[in-house]
C-alpha atoms as a PDB file:
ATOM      1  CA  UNK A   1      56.439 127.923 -37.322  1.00  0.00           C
ATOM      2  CA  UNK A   2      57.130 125.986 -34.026  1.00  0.00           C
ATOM      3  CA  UNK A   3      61.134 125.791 -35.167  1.00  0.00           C
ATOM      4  CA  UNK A   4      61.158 129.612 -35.080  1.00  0.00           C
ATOM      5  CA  UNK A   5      62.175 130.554 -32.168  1.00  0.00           C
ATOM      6  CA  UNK A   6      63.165 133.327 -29.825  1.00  0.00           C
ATOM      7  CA  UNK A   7      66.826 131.645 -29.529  1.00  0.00           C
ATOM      8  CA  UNK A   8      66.509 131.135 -33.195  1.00  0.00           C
ATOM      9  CA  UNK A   9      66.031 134.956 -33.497  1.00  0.00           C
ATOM     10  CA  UNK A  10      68.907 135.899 -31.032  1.00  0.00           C
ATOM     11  CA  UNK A  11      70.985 133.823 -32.934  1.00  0.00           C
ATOM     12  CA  UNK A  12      70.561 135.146 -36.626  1.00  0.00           C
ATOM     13  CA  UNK A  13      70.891 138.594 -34.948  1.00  0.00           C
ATOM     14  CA  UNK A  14      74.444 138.102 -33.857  1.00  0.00           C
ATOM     15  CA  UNK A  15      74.991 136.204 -37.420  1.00  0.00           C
ATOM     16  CA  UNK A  16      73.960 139.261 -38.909  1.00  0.00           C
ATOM     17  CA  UNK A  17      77.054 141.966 -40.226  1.00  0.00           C
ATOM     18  CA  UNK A  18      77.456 144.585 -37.185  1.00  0.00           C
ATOM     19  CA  UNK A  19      78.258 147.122 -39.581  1.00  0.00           C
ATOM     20  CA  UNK A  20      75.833 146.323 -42.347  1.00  0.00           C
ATOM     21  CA  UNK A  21      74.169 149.307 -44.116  1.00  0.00           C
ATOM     22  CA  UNK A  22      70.652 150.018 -42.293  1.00  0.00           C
ATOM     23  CA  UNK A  23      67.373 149.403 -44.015  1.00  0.00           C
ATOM     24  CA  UNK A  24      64.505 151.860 -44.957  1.00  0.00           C
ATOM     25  CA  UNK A  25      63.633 152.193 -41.116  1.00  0.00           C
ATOM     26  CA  UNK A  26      66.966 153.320 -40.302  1.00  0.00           C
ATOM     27  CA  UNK A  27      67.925 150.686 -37.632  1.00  0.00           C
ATOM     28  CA  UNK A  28      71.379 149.823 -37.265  1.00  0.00           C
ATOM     29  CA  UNK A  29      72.749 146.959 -35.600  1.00  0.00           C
ATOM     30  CA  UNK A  30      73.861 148.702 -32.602  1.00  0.00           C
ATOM     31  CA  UNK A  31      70.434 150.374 -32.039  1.00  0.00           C
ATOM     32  CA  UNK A  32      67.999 147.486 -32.249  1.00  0.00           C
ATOM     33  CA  UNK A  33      70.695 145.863 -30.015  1.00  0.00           C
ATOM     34  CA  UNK A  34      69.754 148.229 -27.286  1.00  0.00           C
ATOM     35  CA  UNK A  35      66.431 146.676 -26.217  1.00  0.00           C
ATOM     36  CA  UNK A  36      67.784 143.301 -27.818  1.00  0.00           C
ATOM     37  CA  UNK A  37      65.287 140.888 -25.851  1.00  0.00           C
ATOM     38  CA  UNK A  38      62.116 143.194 -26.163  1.00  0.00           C
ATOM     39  CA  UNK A  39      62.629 143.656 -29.797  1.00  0.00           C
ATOM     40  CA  UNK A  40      63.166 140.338 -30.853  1.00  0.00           C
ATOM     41  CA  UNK A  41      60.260 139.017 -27.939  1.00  0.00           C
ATOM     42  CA  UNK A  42      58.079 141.260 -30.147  1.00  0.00           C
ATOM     43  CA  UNK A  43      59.072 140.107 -33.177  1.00  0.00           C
ATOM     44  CA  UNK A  44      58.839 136.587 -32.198  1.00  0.00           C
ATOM     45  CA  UNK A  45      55.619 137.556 -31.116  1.00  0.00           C
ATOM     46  CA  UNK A  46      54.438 139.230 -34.270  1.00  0.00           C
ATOM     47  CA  UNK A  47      55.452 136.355 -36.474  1.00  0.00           C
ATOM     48  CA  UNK A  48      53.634 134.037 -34.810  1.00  0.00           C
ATOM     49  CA  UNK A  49      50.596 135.939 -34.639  1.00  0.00           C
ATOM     50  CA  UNK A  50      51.113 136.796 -38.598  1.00  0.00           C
ATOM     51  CA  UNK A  51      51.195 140.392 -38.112  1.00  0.00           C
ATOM     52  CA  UNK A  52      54.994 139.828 -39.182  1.00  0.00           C
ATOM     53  CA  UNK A  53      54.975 142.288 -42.344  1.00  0.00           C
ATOM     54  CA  UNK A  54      58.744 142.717 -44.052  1.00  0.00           C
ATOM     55  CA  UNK A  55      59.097 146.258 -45.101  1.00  0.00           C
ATOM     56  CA  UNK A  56      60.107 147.240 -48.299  1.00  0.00           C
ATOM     57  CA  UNK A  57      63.960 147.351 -48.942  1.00  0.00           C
ATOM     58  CA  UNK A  58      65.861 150.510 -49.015  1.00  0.00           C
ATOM     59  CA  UNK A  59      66.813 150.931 -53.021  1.00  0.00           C
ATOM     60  CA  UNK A  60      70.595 152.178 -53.734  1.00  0.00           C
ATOM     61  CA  UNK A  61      72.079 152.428 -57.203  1.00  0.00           C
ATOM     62  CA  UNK A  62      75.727 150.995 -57.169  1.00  0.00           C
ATOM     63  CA  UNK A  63      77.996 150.955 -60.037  1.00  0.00           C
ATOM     64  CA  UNK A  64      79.313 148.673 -62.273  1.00  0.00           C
ATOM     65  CA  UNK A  65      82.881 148.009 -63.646  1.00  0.00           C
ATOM     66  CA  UNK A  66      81.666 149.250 -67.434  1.00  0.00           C
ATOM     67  CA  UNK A  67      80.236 152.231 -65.759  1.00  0.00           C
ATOM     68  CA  UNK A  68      76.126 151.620 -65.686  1.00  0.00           C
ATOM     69  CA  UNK A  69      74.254 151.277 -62.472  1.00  0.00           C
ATOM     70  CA  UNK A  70      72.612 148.829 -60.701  1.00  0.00           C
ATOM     71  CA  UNK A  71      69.836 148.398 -58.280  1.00  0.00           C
ATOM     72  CA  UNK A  72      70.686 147.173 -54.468  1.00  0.00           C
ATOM     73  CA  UNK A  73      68.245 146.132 -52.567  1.00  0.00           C
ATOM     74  CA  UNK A  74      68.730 146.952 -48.821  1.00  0.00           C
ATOM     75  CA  UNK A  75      66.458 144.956 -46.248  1.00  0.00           C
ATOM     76  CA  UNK A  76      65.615 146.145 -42.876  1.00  0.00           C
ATOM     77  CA  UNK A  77      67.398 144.584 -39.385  1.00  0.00           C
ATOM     78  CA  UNK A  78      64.368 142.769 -38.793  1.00  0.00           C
ATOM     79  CA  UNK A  79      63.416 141.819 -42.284  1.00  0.00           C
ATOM     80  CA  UNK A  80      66.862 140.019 -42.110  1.00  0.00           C
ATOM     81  CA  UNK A  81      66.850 138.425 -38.753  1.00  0.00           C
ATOM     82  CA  UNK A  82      64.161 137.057 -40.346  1.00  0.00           C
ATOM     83  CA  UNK A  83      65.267 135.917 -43.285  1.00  0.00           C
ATOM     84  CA  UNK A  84      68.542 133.939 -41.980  1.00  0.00           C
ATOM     85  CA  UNK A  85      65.911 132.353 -39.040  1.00  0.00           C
ATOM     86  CA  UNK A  86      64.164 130.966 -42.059  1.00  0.00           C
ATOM     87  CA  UNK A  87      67.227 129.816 -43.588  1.00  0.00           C
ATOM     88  CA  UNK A  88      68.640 128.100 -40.671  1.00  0.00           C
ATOM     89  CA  UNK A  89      65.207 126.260 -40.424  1.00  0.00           C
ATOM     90  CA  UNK A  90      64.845 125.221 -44.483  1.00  0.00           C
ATOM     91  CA  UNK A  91      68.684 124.346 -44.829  1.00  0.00           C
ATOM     92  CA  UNK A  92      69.728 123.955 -41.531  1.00  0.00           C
ATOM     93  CA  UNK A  93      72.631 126.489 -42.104  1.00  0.00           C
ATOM     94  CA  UNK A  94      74.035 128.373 -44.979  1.00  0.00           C
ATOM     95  CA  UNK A  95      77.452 127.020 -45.820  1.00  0.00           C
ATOM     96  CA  UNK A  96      78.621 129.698 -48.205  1.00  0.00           C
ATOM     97  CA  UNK A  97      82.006 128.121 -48.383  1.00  0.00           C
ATOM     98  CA  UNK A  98      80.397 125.860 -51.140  1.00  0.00           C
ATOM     99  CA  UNK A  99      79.944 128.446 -53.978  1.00  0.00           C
ATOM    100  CA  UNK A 100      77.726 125.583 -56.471  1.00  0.00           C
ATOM    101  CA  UNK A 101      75.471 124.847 -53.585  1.00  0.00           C
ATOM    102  CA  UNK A 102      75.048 128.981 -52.455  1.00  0.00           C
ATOM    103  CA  UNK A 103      74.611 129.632 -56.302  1.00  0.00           C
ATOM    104  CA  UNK A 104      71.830 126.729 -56.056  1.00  0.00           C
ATOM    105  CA  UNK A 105      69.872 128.312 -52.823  1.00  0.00           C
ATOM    106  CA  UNK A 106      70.499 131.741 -54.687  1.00  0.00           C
ATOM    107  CA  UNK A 107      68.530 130.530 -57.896  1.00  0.00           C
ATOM    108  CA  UNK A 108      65.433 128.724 -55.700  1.00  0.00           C
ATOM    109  CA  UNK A 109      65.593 131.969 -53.833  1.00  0.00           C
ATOM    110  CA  UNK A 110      65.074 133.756 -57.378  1.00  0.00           C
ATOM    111  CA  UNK A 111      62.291 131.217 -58.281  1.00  0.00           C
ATOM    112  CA  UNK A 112      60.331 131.732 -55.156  1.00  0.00           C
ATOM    113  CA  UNK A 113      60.300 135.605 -55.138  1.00  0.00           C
ATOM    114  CA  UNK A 114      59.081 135.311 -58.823  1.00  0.00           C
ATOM    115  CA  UNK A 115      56.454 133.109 -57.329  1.00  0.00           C
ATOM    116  CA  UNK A 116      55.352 135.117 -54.407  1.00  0.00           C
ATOM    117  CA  UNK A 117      55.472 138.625 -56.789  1.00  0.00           C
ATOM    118  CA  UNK A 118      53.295 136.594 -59.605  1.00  0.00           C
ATOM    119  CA  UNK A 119      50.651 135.619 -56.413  1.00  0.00           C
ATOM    120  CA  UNK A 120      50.747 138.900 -55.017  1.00  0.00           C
ATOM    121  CA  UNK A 121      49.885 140.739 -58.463  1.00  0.00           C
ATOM    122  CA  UNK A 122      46.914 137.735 -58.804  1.00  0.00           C
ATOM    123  CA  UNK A 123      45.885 138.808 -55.659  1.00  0.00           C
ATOM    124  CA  UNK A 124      45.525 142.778 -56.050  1.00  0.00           C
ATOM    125  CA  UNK A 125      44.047 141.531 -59.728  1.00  0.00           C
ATOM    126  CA  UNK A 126      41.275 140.067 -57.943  1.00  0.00           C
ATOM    127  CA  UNK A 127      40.555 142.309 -55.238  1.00  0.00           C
ATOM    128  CA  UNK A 128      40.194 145.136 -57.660  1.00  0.00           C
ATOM    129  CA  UNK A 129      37.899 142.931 -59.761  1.00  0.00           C
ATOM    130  CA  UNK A 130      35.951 142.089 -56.432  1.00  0.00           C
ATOM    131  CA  UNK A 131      35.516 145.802 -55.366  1.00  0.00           C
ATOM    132  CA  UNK A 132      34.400 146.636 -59.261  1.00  0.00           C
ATOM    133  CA  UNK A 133      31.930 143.963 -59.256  1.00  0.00           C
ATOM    134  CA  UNK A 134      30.946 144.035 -55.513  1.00  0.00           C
ATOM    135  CA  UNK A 135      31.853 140.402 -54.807  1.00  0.00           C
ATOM    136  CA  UNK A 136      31.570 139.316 -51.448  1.00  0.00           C
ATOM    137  CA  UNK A 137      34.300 136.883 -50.175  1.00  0.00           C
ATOM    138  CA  UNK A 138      33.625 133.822 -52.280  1.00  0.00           C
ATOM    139  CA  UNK A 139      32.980 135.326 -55.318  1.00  0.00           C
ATOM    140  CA  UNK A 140      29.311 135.588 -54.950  1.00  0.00           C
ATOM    141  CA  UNK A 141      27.366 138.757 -55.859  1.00  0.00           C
ATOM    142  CA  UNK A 142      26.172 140.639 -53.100  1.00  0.00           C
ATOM    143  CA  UNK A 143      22.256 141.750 -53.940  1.00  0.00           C
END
């Protein structure tokens, strides 16, 4: 985590769209520029700590060209300062000018959330399995 850094932050904020639709929280780019340094010190701050949580994404249907609807997902400003930090830092830049090599970091992207969904739904699997048997923290029964 030592390569995300406050700079890091500042930067991927002024990457970021200035007009880009606002996430569940409401914060445009405008407004969290207000207080720029103290919101992205705190940030940096809570990342580092790991009380960093993303929020959930702000859910839009959009249409299609044969006339269905799709979902769009809608992160919040911080949630994608965030995100491109941690892109700069795995890729060392996003060069979307190459559209093979964007289509490449858009199907590991894919892979990983599939990953990180499939872990979380272990995860609540087990603590509800640990609250119905009264497990203690390694699996032991508590007498």
């Amino acid at each position: 985590m030592h390569h995300v850094t406050l700079d890091l932050f500042r930067q991927s904020y002024f990457w970021l769209k200035r007009n880009a639709a606002a996430g569940i929280d409401g914060v445009t780019w405008r407004g969290y520029g207000d207080g720029l340094e103290e919101n992205l010190s705190d940030l940096h701050d809570r990342v580092h700590r790991g009380a960093y949580r993303a929020l959930p994404s702000r859910r839009r249907m959009i249409p299609k060209p044969d006339g269905r609807k799709r979902p769009l997902g809608i992160a919040s400003l911080e949630d994608k300062i965030v995100q491109r930090a941690i892109v700069e830092v795995k890729y060392g830049g996003l060069d979307v000018s190459d559209p093979m090599r964007l289509k490449e970091l858009e199907d590991e992207n894919t892979r990983m959330r599939r990953v990180i969904a499939n872990l979380t739904l272990e995860n609540d699997a087990m603590k509800e399995l640990a609250t119905k048997h009264s497990w203690g923290l390694h699996g032991a029964k508590k007498r």
